[in-house]
Protein backbone atom coordinates (compact mmCIF):
# COMPACT_ATOMS: atom_id res chain seq x y z
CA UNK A 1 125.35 97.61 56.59
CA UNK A 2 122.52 100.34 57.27
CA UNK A 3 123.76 103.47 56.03
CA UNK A 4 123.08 106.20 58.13
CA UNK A 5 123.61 110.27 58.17
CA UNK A 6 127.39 111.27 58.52
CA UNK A 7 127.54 114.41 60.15
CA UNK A 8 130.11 117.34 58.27
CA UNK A 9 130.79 121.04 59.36
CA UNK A 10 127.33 121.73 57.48
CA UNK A 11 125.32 120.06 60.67
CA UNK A 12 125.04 122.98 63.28
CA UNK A 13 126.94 121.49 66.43
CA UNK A 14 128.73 118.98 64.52
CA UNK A 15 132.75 118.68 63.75
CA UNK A 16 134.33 117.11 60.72
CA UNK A 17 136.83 115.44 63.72
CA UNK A 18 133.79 113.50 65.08
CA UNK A 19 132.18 112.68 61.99
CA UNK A 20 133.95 109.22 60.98
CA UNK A 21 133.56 108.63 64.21
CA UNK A 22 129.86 108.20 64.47
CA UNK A 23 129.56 106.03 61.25
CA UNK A 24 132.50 103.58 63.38
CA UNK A 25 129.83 103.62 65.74
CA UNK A 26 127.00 102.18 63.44
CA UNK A 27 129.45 99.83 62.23
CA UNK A 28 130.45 98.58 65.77
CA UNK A 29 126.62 98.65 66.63
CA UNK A 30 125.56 96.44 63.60
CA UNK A 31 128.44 94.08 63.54
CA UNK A 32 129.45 93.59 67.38
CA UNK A 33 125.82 94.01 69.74
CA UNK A 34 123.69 92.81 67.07
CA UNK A 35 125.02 89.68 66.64
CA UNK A 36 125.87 89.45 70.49
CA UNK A 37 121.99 90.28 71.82
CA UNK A 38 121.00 86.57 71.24
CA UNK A 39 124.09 85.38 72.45
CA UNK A 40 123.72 87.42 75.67
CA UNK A 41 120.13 86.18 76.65
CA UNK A 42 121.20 82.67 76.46
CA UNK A 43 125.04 83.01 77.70
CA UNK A 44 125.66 81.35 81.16
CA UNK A 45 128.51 84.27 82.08
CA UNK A 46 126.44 87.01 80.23
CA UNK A 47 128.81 89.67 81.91
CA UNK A 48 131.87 87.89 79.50
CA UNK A 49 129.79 88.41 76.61
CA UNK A 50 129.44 92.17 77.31
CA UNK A 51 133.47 92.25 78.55
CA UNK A 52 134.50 90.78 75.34
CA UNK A 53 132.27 93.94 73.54
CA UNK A 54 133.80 96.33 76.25
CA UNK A 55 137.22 95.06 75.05
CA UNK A 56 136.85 95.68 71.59
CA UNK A 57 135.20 98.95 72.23
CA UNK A 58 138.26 100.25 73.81
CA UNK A 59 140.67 99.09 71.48
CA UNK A 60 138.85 100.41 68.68
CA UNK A 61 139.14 103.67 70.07
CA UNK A 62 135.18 104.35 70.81
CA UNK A 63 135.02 103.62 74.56
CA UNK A 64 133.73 106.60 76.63
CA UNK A 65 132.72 108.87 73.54
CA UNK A 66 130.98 111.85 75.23
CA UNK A 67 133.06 111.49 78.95
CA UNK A 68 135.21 114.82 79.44
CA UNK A 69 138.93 114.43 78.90
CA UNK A 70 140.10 115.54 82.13
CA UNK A 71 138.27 112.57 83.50
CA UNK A 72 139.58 110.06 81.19
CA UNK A 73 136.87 109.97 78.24
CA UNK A 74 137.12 110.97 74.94
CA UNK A 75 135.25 115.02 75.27
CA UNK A 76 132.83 114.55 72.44
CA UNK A 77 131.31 117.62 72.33
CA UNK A 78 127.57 117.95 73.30
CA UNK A 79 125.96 117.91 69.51
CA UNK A 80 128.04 115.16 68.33
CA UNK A 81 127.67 112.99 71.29
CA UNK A 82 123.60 113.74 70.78
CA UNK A 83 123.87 112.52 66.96
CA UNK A 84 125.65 109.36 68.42
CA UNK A 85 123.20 108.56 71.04
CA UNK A 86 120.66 107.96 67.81
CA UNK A 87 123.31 105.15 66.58
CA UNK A 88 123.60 104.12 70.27
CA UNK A 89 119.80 103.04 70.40
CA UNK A 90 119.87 101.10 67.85
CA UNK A 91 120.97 98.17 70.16
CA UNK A 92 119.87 97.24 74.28
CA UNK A 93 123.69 96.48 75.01
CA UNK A 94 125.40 99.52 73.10
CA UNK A 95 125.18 101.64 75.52
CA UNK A 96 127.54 99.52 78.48
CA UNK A 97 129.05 97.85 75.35
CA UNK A 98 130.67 101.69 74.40
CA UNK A 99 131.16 102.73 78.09
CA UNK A 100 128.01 105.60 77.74
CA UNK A 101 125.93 104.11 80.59
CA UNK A 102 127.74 105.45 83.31
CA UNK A 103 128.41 109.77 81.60
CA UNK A 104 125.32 111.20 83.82
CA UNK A 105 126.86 109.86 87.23
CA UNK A 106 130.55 110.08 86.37
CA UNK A 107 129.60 113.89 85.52
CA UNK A 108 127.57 114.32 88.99
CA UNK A 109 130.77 112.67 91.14
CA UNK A 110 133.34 115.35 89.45
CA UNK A 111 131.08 117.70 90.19
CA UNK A 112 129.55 117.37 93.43
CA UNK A 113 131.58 114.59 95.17
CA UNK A 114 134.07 114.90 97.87
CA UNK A 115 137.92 114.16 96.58
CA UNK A 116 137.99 110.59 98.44
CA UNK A 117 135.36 109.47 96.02
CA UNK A 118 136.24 110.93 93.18
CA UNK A 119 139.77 109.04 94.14
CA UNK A 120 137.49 105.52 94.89
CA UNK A 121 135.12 105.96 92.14
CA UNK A 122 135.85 107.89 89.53
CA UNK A 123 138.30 106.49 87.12
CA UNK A 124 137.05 102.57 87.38
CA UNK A 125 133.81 104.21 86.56
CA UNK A 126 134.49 105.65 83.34
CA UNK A 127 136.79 102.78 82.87
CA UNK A 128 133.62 100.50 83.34
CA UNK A 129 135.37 98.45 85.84
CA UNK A 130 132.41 99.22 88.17
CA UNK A 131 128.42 100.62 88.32
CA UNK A 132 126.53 102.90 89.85
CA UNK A 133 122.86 102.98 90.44
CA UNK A 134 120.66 105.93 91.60
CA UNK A 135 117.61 105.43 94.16
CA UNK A 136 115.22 108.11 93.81
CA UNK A 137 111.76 106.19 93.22
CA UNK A 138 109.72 105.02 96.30
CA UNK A 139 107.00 102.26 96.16
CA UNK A 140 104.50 103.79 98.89
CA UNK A 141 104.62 107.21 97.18
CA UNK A 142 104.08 108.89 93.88
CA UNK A 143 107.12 109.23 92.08
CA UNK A 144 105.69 111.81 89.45
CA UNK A 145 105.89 114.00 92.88
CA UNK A 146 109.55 113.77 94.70
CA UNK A 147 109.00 115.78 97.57
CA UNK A 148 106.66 113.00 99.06
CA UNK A 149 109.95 110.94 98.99
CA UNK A 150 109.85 109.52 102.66
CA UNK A 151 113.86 108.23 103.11
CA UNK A 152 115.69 110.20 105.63
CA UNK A 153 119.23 110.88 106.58
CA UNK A 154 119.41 112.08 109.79
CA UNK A 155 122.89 113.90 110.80
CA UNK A 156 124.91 111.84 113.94
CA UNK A 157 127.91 113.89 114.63
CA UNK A 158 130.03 113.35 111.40
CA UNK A 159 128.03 110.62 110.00
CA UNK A 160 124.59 110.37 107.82
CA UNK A 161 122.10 107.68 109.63
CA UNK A 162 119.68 106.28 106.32
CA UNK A 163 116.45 104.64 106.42
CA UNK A 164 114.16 104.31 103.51
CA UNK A 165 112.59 101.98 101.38
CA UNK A 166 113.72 102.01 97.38
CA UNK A 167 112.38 100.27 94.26
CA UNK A 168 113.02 100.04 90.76
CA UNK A 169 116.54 100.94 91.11
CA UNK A 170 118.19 100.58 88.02
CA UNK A 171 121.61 98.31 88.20
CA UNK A 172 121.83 98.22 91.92
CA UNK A 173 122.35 94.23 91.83
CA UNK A 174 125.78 95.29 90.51
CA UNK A 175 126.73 98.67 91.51
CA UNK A 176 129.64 98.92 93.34
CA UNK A 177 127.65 102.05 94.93
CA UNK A 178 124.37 103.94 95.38
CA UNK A 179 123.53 107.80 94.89
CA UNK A 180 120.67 108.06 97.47
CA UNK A 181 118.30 110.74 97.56
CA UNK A 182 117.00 111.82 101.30
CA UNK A 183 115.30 114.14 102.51
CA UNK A 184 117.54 115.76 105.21
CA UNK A 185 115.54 119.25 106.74
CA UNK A 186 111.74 118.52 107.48
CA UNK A 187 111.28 122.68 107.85
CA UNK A 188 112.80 123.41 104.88
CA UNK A 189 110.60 124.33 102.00
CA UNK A 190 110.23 121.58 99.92
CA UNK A 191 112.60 121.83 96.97
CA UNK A 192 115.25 122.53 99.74
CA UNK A 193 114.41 119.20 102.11
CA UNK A 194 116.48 116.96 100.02
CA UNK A 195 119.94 116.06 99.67
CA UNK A 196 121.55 112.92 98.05
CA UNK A 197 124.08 110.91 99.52
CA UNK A 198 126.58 108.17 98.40
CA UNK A 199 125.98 104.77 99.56
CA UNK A 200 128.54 101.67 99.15
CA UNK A 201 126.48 99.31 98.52
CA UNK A 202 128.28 96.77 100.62
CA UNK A 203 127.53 99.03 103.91
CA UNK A 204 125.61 97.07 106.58
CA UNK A 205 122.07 97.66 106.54
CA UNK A 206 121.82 98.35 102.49
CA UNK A 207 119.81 95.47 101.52
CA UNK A 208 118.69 93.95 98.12
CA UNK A 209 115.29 92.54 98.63
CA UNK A 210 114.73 91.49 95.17
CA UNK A 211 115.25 92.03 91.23
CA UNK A 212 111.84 93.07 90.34
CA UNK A 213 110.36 90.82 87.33
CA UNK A 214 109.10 93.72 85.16
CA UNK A 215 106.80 92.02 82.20
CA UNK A 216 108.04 89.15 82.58
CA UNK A 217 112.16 89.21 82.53
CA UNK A 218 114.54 90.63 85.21
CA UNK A 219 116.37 93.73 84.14
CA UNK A 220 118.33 94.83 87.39
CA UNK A 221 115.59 97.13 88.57
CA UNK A 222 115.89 96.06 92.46
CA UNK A 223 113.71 96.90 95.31
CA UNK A 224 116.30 98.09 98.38
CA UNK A 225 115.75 98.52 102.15
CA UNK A 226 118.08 101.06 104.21
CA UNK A 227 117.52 100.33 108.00
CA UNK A 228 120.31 101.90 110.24
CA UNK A 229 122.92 102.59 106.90
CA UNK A 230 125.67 104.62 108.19
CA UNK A 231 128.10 106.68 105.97
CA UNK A 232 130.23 110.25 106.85
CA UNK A 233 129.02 113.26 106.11
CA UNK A 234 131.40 113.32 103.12
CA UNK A 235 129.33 111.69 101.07
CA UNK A 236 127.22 114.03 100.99
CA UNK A 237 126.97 114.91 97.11
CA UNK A 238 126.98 118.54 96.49
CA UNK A 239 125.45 121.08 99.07
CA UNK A 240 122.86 119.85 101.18
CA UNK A 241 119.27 120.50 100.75
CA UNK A 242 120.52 120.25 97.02
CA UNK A 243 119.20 117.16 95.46
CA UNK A 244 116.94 118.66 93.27
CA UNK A 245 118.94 121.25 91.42
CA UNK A 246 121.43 118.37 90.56
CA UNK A 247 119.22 115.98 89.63
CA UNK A 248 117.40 118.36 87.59
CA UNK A 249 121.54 118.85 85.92
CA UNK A 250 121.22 115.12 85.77
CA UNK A 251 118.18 114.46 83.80
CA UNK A 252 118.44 117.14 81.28
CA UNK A 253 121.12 116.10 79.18
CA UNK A 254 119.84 112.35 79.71
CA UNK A 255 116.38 113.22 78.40
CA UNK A 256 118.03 114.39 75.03
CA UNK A 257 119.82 111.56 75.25
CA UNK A 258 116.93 108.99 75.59
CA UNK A 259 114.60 110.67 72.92
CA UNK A 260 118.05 110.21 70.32
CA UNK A 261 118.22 106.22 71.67
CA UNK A 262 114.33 105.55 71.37
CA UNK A 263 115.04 107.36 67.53
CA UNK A 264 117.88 104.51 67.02
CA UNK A 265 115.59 101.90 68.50
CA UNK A 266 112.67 103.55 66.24
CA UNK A 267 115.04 103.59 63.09
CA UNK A 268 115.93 99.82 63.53
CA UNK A 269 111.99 98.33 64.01
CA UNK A 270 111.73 100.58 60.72
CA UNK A 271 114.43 98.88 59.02
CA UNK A 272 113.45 95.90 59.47
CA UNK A 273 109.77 96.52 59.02
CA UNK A 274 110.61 97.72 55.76
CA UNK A 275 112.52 94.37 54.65
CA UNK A 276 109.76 92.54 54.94
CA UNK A 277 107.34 94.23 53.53
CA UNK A 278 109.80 93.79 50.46
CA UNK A 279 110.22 90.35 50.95
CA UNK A 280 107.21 88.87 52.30
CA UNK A 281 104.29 87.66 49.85
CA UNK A 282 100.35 86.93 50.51
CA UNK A 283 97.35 86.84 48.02
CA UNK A 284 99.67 86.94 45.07
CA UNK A 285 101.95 90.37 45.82
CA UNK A 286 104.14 91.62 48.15
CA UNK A 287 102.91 92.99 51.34
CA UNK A 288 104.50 96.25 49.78
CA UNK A 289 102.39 96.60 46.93
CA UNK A 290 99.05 97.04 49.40
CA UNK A 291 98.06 100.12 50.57
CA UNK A 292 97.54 99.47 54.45
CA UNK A 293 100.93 98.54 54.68
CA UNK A 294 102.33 101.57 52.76
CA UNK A 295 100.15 103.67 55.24
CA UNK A 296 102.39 101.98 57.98
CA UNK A 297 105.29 103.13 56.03
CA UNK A 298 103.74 106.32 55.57
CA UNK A 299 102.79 107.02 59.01
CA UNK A 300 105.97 105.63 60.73
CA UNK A 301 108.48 107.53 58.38
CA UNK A 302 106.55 110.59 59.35
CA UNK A 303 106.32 109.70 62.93
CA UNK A 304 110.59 109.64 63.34
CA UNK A 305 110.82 112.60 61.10
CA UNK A 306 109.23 114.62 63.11
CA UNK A 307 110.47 113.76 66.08
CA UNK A 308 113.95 113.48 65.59
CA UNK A 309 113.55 117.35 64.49
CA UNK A 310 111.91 117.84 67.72
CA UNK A 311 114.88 116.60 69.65
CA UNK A 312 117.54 117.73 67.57
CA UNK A 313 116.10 121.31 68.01
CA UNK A 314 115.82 120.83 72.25
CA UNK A 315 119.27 119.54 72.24
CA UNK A 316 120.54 122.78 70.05
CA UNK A 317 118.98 124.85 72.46
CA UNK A 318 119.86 123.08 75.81
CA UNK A 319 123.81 123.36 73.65
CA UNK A 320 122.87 127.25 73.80
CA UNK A 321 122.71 127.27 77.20
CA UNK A 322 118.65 127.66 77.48
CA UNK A 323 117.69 124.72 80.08
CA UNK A 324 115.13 124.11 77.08
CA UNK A 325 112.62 122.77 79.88
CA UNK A 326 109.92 122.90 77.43
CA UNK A 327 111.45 121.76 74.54
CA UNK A 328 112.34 118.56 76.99
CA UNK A 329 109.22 117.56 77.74
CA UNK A 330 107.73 117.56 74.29
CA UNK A 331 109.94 115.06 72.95
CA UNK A 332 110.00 113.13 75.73
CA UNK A 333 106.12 112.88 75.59
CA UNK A 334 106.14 112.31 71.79
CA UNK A 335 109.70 110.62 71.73
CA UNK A 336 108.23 108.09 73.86
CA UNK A 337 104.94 107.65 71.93
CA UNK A 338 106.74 107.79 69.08
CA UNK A 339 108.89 104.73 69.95
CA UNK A 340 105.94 102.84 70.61
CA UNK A 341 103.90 103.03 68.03
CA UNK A 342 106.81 102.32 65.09
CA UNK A 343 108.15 99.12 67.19
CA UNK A 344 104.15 98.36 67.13
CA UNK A 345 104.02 98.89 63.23
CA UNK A 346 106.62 97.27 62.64
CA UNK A 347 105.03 94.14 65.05
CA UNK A 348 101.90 94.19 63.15
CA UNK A 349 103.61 93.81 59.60
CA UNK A 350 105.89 91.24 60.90
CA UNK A 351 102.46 89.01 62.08
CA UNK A 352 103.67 86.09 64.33
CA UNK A 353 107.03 86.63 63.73
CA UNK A 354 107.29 89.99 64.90
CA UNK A 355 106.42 88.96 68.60
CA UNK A 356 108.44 85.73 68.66
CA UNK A 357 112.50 85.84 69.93
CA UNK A 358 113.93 85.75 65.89
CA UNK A 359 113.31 89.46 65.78
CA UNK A 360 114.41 92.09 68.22
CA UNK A 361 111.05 93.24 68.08
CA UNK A 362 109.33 91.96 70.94
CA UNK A 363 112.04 92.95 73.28
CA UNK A 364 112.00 96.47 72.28
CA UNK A 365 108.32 96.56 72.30
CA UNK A 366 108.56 95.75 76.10
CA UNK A 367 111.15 98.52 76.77
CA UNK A 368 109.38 101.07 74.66
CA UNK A 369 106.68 100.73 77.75
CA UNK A 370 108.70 102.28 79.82
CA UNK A 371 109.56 105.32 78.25
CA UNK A 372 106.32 106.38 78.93
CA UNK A 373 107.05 106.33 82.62
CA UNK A 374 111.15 106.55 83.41
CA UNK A 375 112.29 109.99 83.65
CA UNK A 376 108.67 111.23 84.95
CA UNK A 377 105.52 109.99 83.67
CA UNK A 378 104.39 111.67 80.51
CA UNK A 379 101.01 113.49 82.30
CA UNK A 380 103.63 115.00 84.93
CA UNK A 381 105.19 116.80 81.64
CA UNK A 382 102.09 117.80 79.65
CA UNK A 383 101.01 119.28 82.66
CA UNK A 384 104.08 121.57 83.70
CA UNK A 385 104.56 122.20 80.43
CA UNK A 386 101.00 123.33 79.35
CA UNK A 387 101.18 125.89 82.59
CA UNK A 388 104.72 127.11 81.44
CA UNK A 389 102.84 127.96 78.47
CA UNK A 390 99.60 129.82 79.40
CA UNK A 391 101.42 132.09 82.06
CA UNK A 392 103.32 133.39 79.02
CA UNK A 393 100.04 133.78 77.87
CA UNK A 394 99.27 135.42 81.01
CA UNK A 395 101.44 137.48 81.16
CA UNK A 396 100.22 138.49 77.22
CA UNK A 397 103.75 137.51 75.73
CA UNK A 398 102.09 134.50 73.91
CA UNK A 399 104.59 131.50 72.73
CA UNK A 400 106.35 132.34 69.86
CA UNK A 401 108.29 129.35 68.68
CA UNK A 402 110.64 130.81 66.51
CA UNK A 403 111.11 133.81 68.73
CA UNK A 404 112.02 131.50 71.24
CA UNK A 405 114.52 129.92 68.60
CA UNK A 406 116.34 133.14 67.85
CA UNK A 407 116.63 134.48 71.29
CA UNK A 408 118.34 131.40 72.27
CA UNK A 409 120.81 131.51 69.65
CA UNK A 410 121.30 135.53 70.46
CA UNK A 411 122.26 134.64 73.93
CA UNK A 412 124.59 131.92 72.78
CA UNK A 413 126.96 134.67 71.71
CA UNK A 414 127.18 133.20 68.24
């Protein structure tokens, strides 16, 4: 078993309480969805596969880690849950297989939702007995820019009327319902246009039209149609007008929590890129002993480094209570190039192998892609985040990095 870091009351944000906890983790990871990835891909009932990992998940007491209590998870606190997000990664399936996928949207319905969905949704949610999926991204506009998003809701008496066109819509082939983002006042200003809306996905006129292929394999990213979908008013989530200022609570947190998975996927192609190097021999030595290879070492071990101390630092500061906006969107830049490149290393030392199905490799190659795009496209970030920048330069403040560092922590009450 992979030996990883066990976090103990010297970790800022950690607590000895949760610190056997994440090493259970790694050992559920390593020797329940490892073994099961192969299995799943070639399983006729793929969905008993994952139940039979759900199962033992819950009965080994690490179902729902980071859910709050009073809504039937297990309240790991922020840090913690942010140092088991890096085990999480490690694996494709760990994340449904521990009951984490659904946290960001169990969060927004006790939040925002009106008490007859909390009632419908809530508890089978965090219980995993159903999915949600969330339809933001359009396929005749930009996504990097929401407020082109061309849905509407349009109020009739008490009820919503929806029409919009949807793609890559993560899990809506199985979602028991859709979080819908609209935009609801045409004279409002822009930020202020949108509201989002729960959708059942069995309501008339919400229609599948396909499970896009996406590099060749489906991965329950459908393209929907709304044409005439009519819901109450009380699904409205949150205030109306809104949508941005939750979604904005919604990606956050889940931006922390993708750079610490792409870490655990990074760790992993590492691992194993590592192993053979050891064990693998050509023109009379290992490929260990020569130097290119030990520059992919080299380089990789530095690349992961760095950025899990980029991430570890946003998340302290987000825990602080900053929003740590810029912090955000430099690991998720580098997080996601980062990811890349090691799974690519690790391809390249592996030769033939490395893109064939007996290593793990070639499937996390393809979903290391798309980290460069989900959760806004990395130019969208540089961009912001380079003008956040020079109008503190503007302003002649500069950008003080470790000003920035203590200030948060001052305002943390500490």
């Amino acid at each position: 078993m992979t030996e990883l870091p066990v976090l103990d009351k010297s970790t800022p944000g950690s607590s000895a309480e949760w610190a056997g906890v994440r090493q259970r983790v790694v050992e559920f990871v390593e020797n329940e969805c490892y073994p099961a990835e192969k299995e799943m891909k070639k399983s006729d009932d793929p969905r008993a596969v994952m139940k039979r990992l759900q199962d033992k998940a819950k009965a080994t007491g690490l179902w729902a880690l980071g859910h709050p209590v009073e809504i039937g998870g297990q309240g790991m606190p922020f840090m913690d849950y942010v140092y088991v997000n890096e085990v999480i990664g490690r694996s494709e399936l760990a994340m449904v297989a521990l009951g984490t996928h659904t946290l960001q949207d169990s969060i927004m319905l006790n939040l925002y939702a009106d008490p007859i969905w909390k009632e419908r949704y809530l508890a089978p949610l965090v219980a995993g007995e159903i999915h949600p999926s969330f339809a933001m991204t359009e396929p005749n506009v930009a996504s990097s820019d929401p407020t082109q998003i061309e849905t509407s809701a349009v109020q009739d008496g008490d009820e919503w009327v929806i029409n919009g066109h949807k793609w890559f819509i993560t899990g809506a082939l199985t979602a028991e319902y859709c979080t819908v983002m609209c935009k609801t006042d045409n004279d409002a200003p822009p930020h202020k246009a949108f509201t989002m809306i729960i959708v059942p996905t069995d309501t008339p006129g919400f229609d599948i039209v396909r499970d896009v292929e996406v590099m060749g394999e489906k991965h329950n990213h459908c393209e929907i149609k709304l044409t005439d979908v009519r819901v109450p008013l009380s699904n409205t989530l949150g205030p109306r007008g809104e949508a941005f200022v939750i979604s904005q609570r919604r990606l956050g947190p889940g931006r922390i929590f993708h750079c610490m998975r792409w870490l655990g996927q990074a760790q992993r192609a590492f691992d194993l890129m590592c192993n053979r190097l050891l064990e693998r021999r050509a023109f009379g030595e290992r490929l260990a002993d020569k130097q290119l290879m030990q520059a992919h070492v080299f380089e990789a071990a530095a690349d992961i480094q760095a950025n899990r101390l980029l991430t570890i630092d946003a998340a302290r500061k987000m825990d602080m209570g900053s929003d740590a906006r810029i912090e955000i969107a430099l690991v998720k830049v580098a997080g996601a190039r980062m990811v890349h490149n090691v799974i690519d290393r690790s391809i390249q030392v592996h030769g033939a192998k490395g893109v064939s199905e007996d290593t793990p490799l070639e499937n996390m190659y393809r979903q290391a892609r798309f980290a460069r795009i989900y959760d806004g496209p990395d130019e969208v970030h540089m961009q912001s985040t380079a003008r956040r920048i020079l109008r503190e330069f503007e302003k002649g403040r500069g950008w003080d990095f470790g000003e920035r560092d203590l200030t948060a922590y001052e305002n943390s009450n500490h």
